[in-house]
N, C-alpha and C. Protein backbone atom coordinates (compact mmCIF):
# COMPACT_ATOMS: atom_id res chain seq x y z
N UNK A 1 4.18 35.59 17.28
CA UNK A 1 4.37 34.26 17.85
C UNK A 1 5.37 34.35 18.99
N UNK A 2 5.01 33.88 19.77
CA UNK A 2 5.87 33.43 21.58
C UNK A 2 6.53 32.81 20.80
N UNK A 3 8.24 33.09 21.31
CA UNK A 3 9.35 31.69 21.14
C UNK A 3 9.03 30.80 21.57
N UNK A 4 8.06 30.61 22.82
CA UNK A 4 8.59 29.15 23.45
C UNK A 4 7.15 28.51 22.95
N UNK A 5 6.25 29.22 22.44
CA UNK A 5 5.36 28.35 21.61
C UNK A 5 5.53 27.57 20.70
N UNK A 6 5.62 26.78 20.76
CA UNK A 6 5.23 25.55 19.60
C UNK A 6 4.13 25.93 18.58
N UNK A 7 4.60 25.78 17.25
CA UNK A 7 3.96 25.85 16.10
C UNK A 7 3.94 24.52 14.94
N UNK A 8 5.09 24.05 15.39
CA UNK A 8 5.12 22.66 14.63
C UNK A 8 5.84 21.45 15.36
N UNK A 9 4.93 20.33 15.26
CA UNK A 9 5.90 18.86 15.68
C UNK A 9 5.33 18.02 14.80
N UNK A 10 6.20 16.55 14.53
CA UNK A 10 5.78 15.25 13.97
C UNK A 10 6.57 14.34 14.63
N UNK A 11 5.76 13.17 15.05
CA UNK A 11 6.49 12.24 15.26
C UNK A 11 7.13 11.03 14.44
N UNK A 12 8.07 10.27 14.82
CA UNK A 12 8.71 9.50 13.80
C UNK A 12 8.47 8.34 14.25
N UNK A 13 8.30 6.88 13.77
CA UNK A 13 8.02 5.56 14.22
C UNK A 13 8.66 4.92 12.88
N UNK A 14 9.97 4.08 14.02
CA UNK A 14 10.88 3.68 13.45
C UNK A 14 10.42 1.71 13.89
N UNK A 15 9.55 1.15 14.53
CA UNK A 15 9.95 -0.22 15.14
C UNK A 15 7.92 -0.56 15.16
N UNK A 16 8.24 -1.22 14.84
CA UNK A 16 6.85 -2.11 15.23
C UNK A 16 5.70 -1.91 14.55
N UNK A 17 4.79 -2.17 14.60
CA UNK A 17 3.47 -2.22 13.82
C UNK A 17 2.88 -0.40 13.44
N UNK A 18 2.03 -0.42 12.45
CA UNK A 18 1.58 0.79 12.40
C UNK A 18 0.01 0.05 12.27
N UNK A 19 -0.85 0.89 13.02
CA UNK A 19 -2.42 0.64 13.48
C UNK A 19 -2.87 1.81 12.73
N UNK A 20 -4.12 1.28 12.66
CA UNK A 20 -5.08 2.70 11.93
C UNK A 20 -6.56 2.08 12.41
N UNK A 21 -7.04 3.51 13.32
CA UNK A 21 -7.92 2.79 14.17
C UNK A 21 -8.13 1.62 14.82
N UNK A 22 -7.09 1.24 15.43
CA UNK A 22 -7.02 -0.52 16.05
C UNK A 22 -6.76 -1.53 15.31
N UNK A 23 -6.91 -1.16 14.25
CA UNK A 23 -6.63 -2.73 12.98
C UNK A 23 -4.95 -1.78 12.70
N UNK A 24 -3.97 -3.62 12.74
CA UNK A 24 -2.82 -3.37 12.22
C UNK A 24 -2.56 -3.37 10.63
N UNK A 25 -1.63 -2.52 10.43
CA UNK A 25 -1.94 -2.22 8.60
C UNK A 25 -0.91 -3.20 8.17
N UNK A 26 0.44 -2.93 9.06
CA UNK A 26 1.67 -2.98 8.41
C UNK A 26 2.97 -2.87 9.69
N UNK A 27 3.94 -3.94 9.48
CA UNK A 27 4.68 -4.16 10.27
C UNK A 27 6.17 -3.59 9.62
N UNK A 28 6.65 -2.94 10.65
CA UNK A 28 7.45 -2.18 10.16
C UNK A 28 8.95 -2.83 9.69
N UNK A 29 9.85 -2.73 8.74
CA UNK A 29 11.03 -3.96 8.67
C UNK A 29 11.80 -2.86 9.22
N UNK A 30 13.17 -3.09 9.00
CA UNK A 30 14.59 -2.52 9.64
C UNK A 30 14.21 -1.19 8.83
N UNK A 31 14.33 -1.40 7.77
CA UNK A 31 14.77 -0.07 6.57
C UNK A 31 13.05 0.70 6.05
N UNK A 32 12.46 0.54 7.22
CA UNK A 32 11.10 1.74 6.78
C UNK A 32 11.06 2.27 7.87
N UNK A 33 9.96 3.53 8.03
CA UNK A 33 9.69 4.32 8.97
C UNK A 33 8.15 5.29 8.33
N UNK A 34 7.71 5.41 9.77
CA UNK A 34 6.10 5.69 9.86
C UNK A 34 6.29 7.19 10.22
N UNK A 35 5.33 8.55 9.52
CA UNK A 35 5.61 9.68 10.10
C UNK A 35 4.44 9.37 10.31
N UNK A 36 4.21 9.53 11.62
CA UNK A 36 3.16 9.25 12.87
C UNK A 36 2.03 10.21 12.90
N UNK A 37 2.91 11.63 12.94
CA UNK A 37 1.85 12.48 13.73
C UNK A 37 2.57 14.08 12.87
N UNK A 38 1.77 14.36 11.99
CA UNK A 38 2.06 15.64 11.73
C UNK A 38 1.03 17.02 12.42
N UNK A 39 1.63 17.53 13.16
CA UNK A 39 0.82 18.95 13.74
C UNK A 39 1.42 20.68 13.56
N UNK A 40 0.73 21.13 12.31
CA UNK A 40 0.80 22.57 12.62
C UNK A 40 -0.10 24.02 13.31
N UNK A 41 0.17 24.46 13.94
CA UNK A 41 -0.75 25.35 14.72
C UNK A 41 -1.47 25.98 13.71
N UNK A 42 -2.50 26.26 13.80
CA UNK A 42 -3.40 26.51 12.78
C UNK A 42 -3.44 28.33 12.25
N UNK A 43 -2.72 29.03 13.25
CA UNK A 43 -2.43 30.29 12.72
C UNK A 43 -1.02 30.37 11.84
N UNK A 44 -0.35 29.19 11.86
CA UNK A 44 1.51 28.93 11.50
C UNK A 44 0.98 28.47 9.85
N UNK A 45 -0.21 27.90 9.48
CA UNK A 45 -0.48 27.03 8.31
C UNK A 45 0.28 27.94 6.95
N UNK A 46 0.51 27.47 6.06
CA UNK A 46 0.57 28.17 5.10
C UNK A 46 2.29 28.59 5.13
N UNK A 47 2.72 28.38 5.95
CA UNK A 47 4.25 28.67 5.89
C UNK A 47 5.61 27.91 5.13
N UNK A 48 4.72 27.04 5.08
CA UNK A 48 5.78 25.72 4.59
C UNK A 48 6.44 24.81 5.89
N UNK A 49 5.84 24.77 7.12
CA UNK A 49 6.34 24.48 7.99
C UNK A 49 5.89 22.59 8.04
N UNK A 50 5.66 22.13 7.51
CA UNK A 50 5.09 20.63 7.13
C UNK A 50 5.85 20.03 6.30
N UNK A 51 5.83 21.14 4.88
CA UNK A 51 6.32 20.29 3.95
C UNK A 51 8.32 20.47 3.96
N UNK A 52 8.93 21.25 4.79
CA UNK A 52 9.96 21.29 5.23
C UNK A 52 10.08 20.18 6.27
N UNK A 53 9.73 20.05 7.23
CA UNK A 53 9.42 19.29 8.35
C UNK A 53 9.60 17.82 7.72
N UNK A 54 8.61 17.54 6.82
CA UNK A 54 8.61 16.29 6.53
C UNK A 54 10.36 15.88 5.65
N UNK A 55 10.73 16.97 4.71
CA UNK A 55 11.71 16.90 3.91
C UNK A 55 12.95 16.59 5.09
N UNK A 56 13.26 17.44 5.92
CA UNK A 56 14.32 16.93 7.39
C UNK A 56 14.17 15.53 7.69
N UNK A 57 12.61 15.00 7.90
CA UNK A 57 12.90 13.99 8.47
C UNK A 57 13.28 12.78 7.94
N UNK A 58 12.89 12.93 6.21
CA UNK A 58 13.11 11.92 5.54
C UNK A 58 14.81 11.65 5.59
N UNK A 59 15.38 13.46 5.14
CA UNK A 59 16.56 13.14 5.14
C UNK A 59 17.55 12.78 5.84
N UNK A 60 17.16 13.12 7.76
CA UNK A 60 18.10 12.41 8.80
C UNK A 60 17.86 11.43 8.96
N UNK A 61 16.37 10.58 8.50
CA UNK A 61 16.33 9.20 8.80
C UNK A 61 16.81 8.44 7.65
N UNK A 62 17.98 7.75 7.72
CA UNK A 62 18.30 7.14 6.22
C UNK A 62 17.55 5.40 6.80
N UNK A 63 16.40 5.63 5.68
CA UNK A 63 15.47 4.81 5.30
C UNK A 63 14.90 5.09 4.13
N UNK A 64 14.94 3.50 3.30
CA UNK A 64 14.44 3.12 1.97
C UNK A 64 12.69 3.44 2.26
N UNK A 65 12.01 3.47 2.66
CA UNK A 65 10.64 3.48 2.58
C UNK A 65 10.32 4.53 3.82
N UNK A 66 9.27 5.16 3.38
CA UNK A 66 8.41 5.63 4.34
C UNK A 66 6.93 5.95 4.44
N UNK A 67 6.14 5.85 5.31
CA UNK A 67 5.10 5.51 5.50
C UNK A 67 4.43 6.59 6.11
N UNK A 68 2.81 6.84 5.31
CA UNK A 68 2.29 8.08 6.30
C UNK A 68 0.91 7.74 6.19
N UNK A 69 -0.11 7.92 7.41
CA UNK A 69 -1.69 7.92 6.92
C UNK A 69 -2.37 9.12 6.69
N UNK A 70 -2.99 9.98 6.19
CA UNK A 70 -3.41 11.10 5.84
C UNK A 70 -4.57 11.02 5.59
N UNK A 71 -5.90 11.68 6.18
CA UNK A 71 -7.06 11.33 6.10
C UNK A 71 -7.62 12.22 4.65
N UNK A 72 -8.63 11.48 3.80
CA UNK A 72 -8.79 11.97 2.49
C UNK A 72 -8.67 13.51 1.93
N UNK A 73 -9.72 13.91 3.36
CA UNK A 73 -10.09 15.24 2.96
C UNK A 73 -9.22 16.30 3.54
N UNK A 74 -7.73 15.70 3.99
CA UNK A 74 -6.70 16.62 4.07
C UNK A 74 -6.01 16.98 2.98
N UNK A 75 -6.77 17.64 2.16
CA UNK A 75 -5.37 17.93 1.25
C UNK A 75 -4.05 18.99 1.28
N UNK A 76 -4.14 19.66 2.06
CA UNK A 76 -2.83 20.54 2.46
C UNK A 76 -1.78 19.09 2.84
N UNK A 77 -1.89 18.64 3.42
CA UNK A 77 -1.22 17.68 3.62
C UNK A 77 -0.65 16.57 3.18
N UNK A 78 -1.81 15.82 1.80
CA UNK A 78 -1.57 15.19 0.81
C UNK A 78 -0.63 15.74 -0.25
N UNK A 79 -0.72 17.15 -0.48
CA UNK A 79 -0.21 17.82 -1.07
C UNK A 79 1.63 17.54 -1.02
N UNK A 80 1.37 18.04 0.12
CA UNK A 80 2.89 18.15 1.26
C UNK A 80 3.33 16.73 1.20
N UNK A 81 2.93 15.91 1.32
CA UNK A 81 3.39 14.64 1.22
C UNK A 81 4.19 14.46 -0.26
N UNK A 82 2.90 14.73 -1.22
CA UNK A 82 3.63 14.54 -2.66
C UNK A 82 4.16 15.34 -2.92
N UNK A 83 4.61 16.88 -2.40
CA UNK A 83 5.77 17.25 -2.57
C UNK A 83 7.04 16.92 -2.44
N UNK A 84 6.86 16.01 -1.23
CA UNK A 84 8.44 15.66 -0.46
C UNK A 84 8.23 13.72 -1.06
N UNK A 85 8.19 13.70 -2.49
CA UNK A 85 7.93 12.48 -3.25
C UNK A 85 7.62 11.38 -2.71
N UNK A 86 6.27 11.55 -1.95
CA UNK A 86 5.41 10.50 -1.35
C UNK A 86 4.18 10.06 -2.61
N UNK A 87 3.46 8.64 -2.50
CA UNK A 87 2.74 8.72 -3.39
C UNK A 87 1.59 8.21 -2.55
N UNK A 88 0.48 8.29 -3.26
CA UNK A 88 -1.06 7.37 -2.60
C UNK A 88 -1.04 6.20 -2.96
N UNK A 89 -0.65 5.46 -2.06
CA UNK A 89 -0.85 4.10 -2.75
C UNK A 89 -1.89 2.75 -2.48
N UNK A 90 -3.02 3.58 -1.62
CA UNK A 90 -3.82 2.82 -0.83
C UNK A 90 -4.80 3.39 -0.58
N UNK A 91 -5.93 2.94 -0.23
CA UNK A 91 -6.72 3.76 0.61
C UNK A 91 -7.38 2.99 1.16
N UNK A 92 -7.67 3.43 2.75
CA UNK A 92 -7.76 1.95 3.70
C UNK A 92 -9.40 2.68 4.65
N UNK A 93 -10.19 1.43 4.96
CA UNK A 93 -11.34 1.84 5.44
C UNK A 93 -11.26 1.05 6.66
N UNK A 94 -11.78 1.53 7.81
CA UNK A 94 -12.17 0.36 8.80
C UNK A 94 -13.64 0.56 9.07
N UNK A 95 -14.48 -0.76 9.43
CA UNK A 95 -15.64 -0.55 9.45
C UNK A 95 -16.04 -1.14 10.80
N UNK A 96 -16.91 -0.68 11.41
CA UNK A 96 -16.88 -1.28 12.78
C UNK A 96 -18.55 -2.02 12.93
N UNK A 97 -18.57 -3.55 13.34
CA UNK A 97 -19.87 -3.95 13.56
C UNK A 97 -19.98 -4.46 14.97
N UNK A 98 -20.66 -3.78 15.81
CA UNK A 98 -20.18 -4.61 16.89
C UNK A 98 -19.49 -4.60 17.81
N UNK A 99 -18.64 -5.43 17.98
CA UNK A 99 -17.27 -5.36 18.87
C UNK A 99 -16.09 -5.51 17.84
N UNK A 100 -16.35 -5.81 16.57
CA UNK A 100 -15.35 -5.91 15.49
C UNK A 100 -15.13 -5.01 14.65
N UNK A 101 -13.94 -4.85 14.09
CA UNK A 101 -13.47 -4.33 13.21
C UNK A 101 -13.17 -4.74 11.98
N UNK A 102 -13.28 -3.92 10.84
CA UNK A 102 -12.75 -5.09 9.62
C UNK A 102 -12.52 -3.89 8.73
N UNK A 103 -10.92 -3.83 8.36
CA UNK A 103 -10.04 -3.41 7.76
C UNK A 103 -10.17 -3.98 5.95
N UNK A 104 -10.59 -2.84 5.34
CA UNK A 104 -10.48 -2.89 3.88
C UNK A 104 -9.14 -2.07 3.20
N UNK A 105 -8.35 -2.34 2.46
CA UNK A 105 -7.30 -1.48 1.70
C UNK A 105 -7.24 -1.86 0.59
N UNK A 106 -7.74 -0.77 -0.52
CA UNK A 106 -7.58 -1.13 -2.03
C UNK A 106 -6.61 -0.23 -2.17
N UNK A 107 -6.21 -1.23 -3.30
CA UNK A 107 -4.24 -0.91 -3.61
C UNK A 107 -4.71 0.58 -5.00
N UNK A 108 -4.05 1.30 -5.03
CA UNK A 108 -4.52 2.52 -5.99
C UNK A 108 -3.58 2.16 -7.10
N UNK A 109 -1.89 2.07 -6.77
CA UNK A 109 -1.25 1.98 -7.46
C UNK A 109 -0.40 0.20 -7.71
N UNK A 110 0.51 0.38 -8.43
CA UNK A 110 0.99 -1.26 -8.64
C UNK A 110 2.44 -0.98 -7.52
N UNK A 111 2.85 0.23 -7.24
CA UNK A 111 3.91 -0.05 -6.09
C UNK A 111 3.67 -0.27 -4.81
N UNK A 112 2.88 -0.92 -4.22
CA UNK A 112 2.42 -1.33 -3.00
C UNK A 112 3.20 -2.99 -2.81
């Protein structure tokens, strides 16, 4: 691996709405935060470089809640999530007819 290559980033979203495919899910209060964007280079996988990643960010961001979307059939990532004591607590569909959208989310668990 090149030093100056990049192998891992995530972004953090601390203010305003979180969208999933154009439909808004969830508006963000003072004391939550959205991990936006998790990316590992696909030869880096397997390192622990995610589920560390995510553990930093929880812990410099002091926030009561945090929020992530993870598409089903990621499970390296779902994984990584519920390692760093995230849970599923939703699972959200958007369906598109048209020019519209229409946002379904069934609640999985009772902490939602």
């Amino acid at each position: 691996v090149n030093v100056n290559e990049c192998v891992y980033y995530q972004w953090l979203q601390m203010t305003d709405e979180i969208y999933f495919d154009g439909c808004k899910i969830h508006k963000l209060k003072s004391n939550e935060a959205y991990i936006h964007c998790v990316f590992c280079k696909h030869s880096m996988r397997g390192n622990g470089f995610q589920r560390v990643g995510i553990a930093y960010f929880v812990k410099k961001n002091n926030k009561d809640t945090f929020y992530a979307l993870v598409k089903p059939d990621n499970i390296y990532s779902i994984r990584n999530f519920i390692q760093n004591d995230f849970y599923v607590y939703s699972k959200i569909t958007v369906k598109k007819r048209f020019f519209f959208r229409f946002l379904y989310k069934n609640s999985i668990t009772e902490k939602c």
